[in-house]
Protein backbone atom coordinates (compact mmCIF):
# COMPACT_ATOMS: atom_id res chain seq x y z
CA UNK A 1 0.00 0.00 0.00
CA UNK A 2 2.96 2.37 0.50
CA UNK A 3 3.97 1.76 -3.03
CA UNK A 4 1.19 2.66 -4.68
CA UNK A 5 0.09 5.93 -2.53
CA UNK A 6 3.88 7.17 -3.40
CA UNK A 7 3.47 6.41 -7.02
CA UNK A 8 0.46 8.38 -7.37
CA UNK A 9 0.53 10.97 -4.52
CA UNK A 10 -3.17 11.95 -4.80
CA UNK A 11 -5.48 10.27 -1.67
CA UNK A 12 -8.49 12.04 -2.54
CA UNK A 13 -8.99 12.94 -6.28
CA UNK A 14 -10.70 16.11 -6.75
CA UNK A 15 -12.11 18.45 -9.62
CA UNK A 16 -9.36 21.18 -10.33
CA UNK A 17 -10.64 24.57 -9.97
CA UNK A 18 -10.35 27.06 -12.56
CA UNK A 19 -7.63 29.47 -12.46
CA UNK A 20 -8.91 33.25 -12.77
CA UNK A 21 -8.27 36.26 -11.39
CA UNK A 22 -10.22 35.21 -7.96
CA UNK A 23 -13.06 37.45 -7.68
CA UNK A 24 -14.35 35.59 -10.79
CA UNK A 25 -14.41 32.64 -8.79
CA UNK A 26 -16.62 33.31 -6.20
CA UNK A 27 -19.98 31.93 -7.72
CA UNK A 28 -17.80 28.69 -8.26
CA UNK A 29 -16.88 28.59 -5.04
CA UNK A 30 -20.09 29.06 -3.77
CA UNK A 31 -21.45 26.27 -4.98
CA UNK A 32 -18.33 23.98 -5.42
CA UNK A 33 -15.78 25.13 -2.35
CA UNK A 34 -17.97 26.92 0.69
CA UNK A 35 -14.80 26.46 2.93
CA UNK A 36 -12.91 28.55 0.38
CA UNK A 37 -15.61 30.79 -0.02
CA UNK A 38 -15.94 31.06 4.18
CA UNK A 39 -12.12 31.36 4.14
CA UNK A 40 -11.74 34.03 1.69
CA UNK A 41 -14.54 36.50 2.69
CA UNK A 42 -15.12 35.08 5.99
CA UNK A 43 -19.00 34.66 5.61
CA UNK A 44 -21.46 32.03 4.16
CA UNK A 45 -22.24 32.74 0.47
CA UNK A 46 -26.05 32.91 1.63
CA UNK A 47 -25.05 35.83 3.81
CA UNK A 48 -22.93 37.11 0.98
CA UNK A 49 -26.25 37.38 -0.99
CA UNK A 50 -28.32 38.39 1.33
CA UNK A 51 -25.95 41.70 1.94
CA UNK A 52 -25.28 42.17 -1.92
CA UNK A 53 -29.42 42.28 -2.11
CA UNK A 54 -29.91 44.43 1.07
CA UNK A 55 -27.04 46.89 0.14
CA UNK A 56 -26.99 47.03 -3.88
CA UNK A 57 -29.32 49.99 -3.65
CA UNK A 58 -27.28 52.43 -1.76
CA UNK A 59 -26.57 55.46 -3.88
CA UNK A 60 -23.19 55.22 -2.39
CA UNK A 61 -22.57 52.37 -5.25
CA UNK A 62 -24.17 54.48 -7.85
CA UNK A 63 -22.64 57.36 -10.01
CA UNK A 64 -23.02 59.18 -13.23
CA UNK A 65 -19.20 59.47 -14.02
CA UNK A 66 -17.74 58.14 -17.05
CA UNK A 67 -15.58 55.46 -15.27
CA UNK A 68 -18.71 53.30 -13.73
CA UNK A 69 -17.97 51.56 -10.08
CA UNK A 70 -17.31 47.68 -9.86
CA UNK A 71 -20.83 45.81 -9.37
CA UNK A 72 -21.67 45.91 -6.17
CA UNK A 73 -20.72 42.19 -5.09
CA UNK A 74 -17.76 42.75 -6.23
CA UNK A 75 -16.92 45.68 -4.10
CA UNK A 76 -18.60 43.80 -1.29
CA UNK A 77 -16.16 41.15 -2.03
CA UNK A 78 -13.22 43.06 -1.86
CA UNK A 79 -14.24 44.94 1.87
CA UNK A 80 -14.66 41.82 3.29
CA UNK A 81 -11.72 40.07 2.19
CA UNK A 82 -9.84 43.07 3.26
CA UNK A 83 -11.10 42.96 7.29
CA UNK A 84 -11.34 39.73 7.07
CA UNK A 85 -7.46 39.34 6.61
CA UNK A 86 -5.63 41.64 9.21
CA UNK A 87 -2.45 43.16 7.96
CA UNK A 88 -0.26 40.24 6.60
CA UNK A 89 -2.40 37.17 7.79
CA UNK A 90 -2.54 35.57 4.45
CA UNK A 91 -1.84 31.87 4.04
CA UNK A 92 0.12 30.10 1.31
CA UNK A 93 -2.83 28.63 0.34
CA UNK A 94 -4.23 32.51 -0.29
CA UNK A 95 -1.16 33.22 -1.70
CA UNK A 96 -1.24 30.49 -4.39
CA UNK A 97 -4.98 30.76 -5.28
């Protein structure tokens, strides 16, 4: 048994995620990965919709400039990622994503 878990290294196959600039990925996490999603933005991805819907109507995400704003789950995505990971409390694992 030794043998053959050092010939093929991999204990528990799993479907490869795609690689993307990560904020792309978050509906695939959702659904696929929730303990990504959790780890990333430190909340359930039915709490994540529930405050995209509750806050997507603020005025404060809306503007009449030329250069429009990110959509709002995006932006949302980006705060929480940001408090969620004090200073330089990333892991490799963030790192490598």
């Amino acid at each position: 048994l030794h043998d053959e878990v050092e010939k093929c290294r991999v204990l528990d196959v799993r479907p490869s995620l795609t690689r993307a600039p990560q904020l792309h990925l978050l509906q695939e996490w959702a659904l696929l990965s929730p303990e990504k999603f959790r780890r990333k933005l430190r909340v359930d991805a039915e709490v994540f919709n529930k405050l995209t819907t509750l806050i997507q109507a603020h005025p404060i995400f809306h503007n009449n400039l030329n250069n429009p704003q990110l959509p709002v789950a995006v932006q949302l995505a980006i705060f929480l990622n940001g408090v969620g990971h004090y200073g330089n409390a990333a892991t490799t694992e963030d790192i490598s994503d």
